[in-house]
Protein backbone atom coordinates (compact mmCIF):
# COMPACT_ATOMS: atom_id res chain seq x y z
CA UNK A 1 -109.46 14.92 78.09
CA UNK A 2 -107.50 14.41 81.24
CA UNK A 3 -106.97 10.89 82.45
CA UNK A 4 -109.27 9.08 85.15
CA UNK A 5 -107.76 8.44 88.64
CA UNK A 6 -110.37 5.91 89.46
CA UNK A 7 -108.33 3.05 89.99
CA UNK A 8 -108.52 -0.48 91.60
CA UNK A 9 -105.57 -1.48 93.12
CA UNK A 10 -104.97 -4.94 90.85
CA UNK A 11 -101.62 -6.41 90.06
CA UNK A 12 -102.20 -6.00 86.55
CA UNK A 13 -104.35 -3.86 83.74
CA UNK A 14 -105.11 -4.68 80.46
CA UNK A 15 -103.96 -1.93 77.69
CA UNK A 16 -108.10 -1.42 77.28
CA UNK A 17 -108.20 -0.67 81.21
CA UNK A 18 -104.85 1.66 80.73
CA UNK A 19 -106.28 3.34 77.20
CA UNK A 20 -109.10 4.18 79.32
CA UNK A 21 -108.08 5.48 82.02
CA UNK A 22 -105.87 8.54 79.93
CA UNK A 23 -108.75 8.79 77.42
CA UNK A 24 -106.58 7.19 74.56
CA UNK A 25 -106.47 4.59 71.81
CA UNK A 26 -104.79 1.24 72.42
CA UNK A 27 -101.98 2.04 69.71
CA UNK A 28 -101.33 5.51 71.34
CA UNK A 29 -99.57 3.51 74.58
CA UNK A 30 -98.35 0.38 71.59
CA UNK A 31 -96.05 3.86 70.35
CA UNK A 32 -95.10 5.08 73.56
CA UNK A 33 -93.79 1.76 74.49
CA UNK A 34 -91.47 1.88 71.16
CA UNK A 35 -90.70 5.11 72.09
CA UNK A 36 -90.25 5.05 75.85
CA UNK A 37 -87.83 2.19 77.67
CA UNK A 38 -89.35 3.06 80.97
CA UNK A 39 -92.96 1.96 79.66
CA UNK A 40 -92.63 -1.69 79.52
CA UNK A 41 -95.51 -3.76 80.39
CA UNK A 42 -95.11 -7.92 81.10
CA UNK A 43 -96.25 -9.72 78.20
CA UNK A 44 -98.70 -12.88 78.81
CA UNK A 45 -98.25 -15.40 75.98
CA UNK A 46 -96.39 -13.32 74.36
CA UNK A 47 -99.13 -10.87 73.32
CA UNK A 48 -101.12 -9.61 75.84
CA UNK A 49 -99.90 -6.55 77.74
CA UNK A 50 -99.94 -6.75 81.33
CA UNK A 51 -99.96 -3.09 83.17
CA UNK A 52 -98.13 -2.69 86.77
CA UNK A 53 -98.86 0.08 88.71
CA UNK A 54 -95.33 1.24 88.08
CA UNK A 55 -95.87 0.97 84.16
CA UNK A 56 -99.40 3.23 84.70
CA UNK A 57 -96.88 5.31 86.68
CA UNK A 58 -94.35 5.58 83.71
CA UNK A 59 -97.20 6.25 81.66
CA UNK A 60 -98.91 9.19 83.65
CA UNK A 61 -95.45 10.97 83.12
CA UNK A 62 -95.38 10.38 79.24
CA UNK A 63 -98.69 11.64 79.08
CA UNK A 64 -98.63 14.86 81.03
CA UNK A 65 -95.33 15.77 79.29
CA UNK A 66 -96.60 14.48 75.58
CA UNK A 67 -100.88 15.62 75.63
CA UNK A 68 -100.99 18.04 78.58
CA UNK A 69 -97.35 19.99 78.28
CA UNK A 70 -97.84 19.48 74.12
CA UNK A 71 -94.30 17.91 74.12
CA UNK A 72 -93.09 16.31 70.92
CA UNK A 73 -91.23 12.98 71.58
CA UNK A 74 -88.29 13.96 71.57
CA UNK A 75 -88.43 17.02 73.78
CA UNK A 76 -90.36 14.45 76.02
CA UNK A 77 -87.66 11.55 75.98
CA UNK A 78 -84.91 14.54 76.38
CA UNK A 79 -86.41 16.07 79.67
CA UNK A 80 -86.95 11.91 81.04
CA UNK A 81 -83.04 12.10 80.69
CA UNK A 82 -81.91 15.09 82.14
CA UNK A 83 -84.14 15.25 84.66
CA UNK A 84 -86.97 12.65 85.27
CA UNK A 85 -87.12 12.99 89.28
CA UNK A 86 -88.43 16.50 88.04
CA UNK A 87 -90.73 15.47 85.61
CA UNK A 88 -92.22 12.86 87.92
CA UNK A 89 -92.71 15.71 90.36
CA UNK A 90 -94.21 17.83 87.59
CA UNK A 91 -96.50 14.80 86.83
CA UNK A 92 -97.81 14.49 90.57
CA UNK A 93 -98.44 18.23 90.41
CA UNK A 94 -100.37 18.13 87.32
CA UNK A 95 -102.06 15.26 89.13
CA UNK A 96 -102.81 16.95 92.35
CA UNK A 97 -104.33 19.82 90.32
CA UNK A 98 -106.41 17.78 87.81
CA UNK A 99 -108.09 16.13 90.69
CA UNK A 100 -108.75 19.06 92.41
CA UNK A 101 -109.85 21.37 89.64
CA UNK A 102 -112.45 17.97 89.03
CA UNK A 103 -113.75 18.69 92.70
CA UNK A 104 -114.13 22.10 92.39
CA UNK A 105 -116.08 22.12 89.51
CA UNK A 106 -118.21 19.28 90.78
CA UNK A 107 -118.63 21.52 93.88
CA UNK A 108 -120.19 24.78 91.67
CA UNK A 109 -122.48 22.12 90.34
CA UNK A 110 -124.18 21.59 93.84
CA UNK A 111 -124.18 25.05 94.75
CA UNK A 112 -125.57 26.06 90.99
CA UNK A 113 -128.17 23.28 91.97
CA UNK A 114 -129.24 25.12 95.05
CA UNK A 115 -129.67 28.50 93.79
């Protein structure tokens, strides 16, 4: 499942808004944050995570390395790095792509529809 860019430009997402947004569970992003010192989300009363745009930035990186590129951790944390201006371009790509591929197929839909 790839993740949903539909996005409201808030200061701050829950980790239910974030889990939901790249189609996965809660604990999933709980890991990654263990696992990843760029993902590092504010912390109100010391339990609630609060999402930047930055973190759901970090996090679109993790995830196209780790569930679209089928990275292990390791690999993933390895090419962050060595080279993370290239993985963040990588990411964009991916992003770019994603979104496009989504309008595409929406567009054989209509034209399906008329024929």
């Amino acid at each position: 499942m790839g993740m949903n860019n539909n996005t409201d430009l808030k200061l701050y997402y829950s980790i239910s808004e974030v889990a939901s947004q790249f189609g996965v569970a809660e604990s999933l992003l709980r890991f990654w944050e263990k696992q990843f010192s760029n993902i590092h989300p504010k912390k109100s009363n010391g339990k609630n995570r609060q999402y930047t745009q930055e973190d759901i930035e970090e996090i679109r990186v993790v995830y196209n390395l780790v569930k679209v590129r089928g990275m292990k951790i390791n690999a993933a944390k390895e090419v962050l790095s060595k080279n993370k201006k290239g993985a963040n371009d990588t990411s964009d790509i991916i992003g770019e792509l994603m979104s496009l591929r989504e309008e595409l197929v929406a567009l054989r839909k209509e034209l399906n529809d008329l024929v």
